[in-house]
Structure formats: C-alpha cells, structure tokens
PDB file of N, CA and C in Angstrom:
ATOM      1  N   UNK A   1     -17.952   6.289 121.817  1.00  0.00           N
ATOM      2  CA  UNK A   1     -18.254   6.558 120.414  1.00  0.00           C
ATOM      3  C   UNK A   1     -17.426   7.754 119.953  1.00  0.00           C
ATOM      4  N   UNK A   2     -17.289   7.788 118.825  1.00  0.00           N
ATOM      5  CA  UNK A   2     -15.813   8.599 118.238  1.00  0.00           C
ATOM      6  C   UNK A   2     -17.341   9.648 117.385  1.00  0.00           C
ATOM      7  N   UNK A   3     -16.330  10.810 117.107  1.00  0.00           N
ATOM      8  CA  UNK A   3     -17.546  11.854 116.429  1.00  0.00           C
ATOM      9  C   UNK A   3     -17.282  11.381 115.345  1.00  0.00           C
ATOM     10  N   UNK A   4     -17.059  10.699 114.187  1.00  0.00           N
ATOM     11  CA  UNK A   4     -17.613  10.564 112.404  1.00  0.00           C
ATOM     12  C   UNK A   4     -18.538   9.282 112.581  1.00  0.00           C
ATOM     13  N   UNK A   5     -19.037   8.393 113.974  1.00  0.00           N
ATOM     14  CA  UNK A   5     -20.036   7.532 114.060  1.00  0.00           C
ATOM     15  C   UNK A   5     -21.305   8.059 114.497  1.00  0.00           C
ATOM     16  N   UNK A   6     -20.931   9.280 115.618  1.00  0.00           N
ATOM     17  CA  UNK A   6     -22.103  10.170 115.976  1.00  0.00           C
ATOM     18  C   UNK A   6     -22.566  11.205 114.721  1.00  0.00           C
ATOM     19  N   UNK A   7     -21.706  11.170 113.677  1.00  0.00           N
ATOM     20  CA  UNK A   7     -22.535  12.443 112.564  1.00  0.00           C
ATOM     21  C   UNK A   7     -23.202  11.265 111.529  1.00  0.00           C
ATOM     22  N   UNK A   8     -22.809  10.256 111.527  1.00  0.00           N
ATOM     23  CA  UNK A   8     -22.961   9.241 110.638  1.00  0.00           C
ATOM     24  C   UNK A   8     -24.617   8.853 111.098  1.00  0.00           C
ATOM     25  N   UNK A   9     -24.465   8.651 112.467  1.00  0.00           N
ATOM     26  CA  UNK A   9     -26.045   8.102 112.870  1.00  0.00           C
ATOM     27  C   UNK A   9     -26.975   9.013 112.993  1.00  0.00           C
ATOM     28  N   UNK A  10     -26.353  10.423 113.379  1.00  0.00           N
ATOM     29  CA  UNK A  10     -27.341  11.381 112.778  1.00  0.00           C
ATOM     30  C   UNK A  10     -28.116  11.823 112.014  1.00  0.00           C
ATOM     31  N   UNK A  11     -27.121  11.818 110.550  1.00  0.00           N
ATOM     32  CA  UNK A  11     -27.586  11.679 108.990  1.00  0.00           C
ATOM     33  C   UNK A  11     -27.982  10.563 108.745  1.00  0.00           C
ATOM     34  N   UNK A  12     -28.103   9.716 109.327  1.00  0.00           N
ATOM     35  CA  UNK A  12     -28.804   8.346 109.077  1.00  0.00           C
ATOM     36  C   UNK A  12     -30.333   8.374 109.491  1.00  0.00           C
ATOM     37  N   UNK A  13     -30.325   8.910 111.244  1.00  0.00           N
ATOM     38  CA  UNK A  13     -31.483   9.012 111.416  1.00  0.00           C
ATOM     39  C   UNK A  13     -32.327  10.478 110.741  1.00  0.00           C
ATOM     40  N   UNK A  14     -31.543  11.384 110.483  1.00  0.00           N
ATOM     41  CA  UNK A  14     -32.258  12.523 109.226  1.00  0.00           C
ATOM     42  C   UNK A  14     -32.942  12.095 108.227  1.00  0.00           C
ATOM     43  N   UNK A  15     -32.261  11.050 107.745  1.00  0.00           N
ATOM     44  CA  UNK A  15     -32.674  10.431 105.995  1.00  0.00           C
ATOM     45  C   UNK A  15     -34.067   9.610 106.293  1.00  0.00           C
ATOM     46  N   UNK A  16     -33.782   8.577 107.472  1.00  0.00           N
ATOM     47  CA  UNK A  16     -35.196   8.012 107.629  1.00  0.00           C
ATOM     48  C   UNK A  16     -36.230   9.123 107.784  1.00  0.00           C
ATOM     49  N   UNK A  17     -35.946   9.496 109.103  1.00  0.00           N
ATOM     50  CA  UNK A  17     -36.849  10.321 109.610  1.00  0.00           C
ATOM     51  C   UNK A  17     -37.384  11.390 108.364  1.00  0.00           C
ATOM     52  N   UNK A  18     -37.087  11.307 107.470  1.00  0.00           N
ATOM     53  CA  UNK A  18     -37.547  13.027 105.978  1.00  0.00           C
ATOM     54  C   UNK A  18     -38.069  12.211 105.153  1.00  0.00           C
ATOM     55  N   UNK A  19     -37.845  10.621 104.886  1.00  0.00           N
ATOM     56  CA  UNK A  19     -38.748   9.660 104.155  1.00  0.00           C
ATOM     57  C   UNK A  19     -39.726   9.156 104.594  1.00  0.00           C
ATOM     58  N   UNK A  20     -39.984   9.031 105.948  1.00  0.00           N
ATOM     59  CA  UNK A  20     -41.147   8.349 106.415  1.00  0.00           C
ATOM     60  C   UNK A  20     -41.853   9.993 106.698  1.00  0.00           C
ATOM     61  N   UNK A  21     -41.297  10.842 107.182  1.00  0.00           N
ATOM     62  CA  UNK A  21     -42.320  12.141 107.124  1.00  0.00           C
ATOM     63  C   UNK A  21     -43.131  12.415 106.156  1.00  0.00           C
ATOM     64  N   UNK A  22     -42.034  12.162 104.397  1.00  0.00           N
ATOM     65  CA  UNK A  22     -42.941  12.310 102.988  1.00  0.00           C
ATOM     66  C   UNK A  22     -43.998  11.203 102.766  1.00  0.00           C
ATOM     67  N   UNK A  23     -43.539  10.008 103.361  1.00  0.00           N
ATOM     68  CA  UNK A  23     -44.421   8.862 102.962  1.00  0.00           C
ATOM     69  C   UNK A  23     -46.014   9.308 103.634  1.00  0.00           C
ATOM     70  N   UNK A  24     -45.897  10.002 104.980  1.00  0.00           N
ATOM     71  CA  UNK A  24     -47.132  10.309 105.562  1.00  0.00           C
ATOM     72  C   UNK A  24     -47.592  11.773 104.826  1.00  0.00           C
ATOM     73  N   UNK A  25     -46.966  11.973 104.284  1.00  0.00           N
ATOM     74  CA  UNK A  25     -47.570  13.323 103.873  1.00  0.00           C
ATOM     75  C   UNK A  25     -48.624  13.162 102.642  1.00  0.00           C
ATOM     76  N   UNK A  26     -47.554  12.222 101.592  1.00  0.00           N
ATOM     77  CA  UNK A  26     -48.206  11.654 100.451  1.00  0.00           C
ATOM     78  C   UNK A  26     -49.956  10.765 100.895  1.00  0.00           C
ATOM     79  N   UNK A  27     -49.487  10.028 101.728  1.00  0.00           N
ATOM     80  CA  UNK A  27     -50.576   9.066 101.752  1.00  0.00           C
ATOM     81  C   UNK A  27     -52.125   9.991 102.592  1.00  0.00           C
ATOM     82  N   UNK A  28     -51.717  11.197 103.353  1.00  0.00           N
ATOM     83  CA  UNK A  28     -52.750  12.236 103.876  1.00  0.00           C
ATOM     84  C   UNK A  28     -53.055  13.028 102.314  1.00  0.00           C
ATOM     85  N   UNK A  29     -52.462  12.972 101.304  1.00  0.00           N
ATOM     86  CA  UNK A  29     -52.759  13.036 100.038  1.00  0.00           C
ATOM     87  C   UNK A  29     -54.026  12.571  99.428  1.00  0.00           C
ATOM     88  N   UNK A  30     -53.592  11.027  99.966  1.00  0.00           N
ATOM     89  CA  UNK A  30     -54.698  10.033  98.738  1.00  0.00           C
ATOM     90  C   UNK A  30     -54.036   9.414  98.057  1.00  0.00           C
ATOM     91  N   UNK A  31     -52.380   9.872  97.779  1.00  0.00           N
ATOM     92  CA  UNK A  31     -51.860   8.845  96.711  1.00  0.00           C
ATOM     93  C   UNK A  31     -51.842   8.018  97.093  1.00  0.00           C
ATOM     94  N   UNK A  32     -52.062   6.811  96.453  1.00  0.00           N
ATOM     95  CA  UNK A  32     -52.002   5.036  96.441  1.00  0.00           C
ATOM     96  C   UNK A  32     -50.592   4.997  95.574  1.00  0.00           C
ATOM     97  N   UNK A  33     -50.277   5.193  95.062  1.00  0.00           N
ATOM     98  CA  UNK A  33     -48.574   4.891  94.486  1.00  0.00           C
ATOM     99  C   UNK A  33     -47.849   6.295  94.388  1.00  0.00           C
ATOM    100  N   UNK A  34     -46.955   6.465  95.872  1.00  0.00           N
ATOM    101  CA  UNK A  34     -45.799   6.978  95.857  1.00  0.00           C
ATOM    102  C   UNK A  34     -45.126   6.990  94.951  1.00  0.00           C
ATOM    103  N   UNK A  35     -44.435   8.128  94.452  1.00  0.00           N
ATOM    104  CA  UNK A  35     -43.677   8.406  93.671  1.00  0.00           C
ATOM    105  C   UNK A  35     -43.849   8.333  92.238  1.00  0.00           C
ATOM    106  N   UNK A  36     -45.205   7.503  92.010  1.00  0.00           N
ATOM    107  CA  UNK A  36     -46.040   7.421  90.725  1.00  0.00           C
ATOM    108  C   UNK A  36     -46.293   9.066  90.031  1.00  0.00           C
ATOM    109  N   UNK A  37     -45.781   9.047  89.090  1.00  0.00           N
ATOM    110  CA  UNK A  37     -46.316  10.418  87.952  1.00  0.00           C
ATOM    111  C   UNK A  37     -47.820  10.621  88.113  1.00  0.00           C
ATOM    112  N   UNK A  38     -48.325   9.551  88.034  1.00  0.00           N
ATOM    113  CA  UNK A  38     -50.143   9.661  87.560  1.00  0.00           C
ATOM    114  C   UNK A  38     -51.006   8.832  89.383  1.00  0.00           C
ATOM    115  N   UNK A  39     -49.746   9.344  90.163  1.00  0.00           N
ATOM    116  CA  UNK A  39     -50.676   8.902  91.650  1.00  0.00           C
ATOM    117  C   UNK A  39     -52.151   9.317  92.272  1.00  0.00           C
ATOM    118  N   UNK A  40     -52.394  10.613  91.479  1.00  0.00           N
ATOM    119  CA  UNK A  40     -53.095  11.351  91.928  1.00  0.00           C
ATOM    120  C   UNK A  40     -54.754  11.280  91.225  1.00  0.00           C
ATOM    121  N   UNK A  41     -53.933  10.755  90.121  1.00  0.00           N
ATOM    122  CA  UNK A  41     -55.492  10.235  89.388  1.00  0.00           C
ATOM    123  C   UNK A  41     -55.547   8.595  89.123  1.00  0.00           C
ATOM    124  N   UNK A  42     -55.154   8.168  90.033  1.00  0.00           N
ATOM    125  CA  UNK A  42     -54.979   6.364  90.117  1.00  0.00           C
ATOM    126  C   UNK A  42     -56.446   5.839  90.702  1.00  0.00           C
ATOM    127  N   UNK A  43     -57.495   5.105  90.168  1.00  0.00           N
ATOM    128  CA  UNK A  43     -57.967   5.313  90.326  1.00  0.00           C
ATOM    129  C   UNK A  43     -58.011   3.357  91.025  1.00  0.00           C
ATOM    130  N   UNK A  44     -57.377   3.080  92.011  1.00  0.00           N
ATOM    131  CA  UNK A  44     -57.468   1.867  92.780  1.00  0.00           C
ATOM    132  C   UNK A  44     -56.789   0.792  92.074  1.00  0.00           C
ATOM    133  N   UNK A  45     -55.933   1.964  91.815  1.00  0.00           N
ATOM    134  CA  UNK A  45     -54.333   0.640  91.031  1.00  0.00           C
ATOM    135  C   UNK A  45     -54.723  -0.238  89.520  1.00  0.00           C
ATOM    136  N   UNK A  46     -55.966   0.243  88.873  1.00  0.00           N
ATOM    137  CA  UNK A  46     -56.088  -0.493  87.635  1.00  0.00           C
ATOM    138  C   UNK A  46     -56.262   0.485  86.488  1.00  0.00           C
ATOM    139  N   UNK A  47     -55.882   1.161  86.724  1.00  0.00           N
ATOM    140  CA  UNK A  47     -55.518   1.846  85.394  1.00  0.00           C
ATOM    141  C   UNK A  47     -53.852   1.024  84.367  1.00  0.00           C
ATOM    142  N   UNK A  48     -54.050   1.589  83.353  1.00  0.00           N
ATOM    143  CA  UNK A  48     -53.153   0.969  82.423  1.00  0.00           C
ATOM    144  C   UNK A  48     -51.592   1.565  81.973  1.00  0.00           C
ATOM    145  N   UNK A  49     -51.292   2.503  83.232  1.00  0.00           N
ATOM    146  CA  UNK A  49     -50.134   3.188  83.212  1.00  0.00           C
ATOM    147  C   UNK A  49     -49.107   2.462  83.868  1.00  0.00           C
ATOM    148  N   UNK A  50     -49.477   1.421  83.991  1.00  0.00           N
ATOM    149  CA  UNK A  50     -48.373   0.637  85.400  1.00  0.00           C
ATOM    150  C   UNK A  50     -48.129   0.886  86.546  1.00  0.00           C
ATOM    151  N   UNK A  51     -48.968   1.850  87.148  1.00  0.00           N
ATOM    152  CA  UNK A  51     -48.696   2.404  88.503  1.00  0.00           C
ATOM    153  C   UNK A  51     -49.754   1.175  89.413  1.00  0.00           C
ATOM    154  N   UNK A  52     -49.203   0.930  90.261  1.00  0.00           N
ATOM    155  CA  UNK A  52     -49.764  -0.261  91.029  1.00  0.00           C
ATOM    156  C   UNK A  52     -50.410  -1.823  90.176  1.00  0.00           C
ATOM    157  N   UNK A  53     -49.913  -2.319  89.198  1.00  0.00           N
ATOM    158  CA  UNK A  53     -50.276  -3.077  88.082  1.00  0.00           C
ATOM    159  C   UNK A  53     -49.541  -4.570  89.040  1.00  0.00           C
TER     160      UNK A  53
END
C-alpha cells in the first residue's frame, strides 16, 4: 500500500467513526429525528413540522 491510500483510509475511517459517534450521542439525547431543528420537542414523529412525517 502506497501512503495517499493509507491517509485516504484513515480519513475515511475518521469521518465514519465522528458520525456514528454523533448519531449515538444524539439518540442518548432522545432525539427521534437527527438533524431535525424541532428534534427535541418531537413528540413521536406526528407533529406537523415534517420532522419524521
């Protein structure tokens, strides 16, 4: 393996690894829709903001 495939899979596995860290962080939250503005007061995806609709 040549080094710009070893920095490549590095930053590859960085990027997963810092999105699935936030995804667990969010969901030890309570949010039900990631990345939703109004996640936090969603109150089981039927509210009328479009967040989980």
């Amino acid at each position: 393996m040549n080094m710009p495939t070893i920095i490549g899979t590095l930053a590859l596995i960085c990027v997963v690894f810092l999105a699935v860290r936030y995804i667990v962080k969010e969901k030890k939250r309570g949010n039900k829709c990631i990345g939703c503005p109004y996640a936090g007061a969603c109150e089981k995806h039927t509210t009328d903001h479009g967040c989980g609709s």
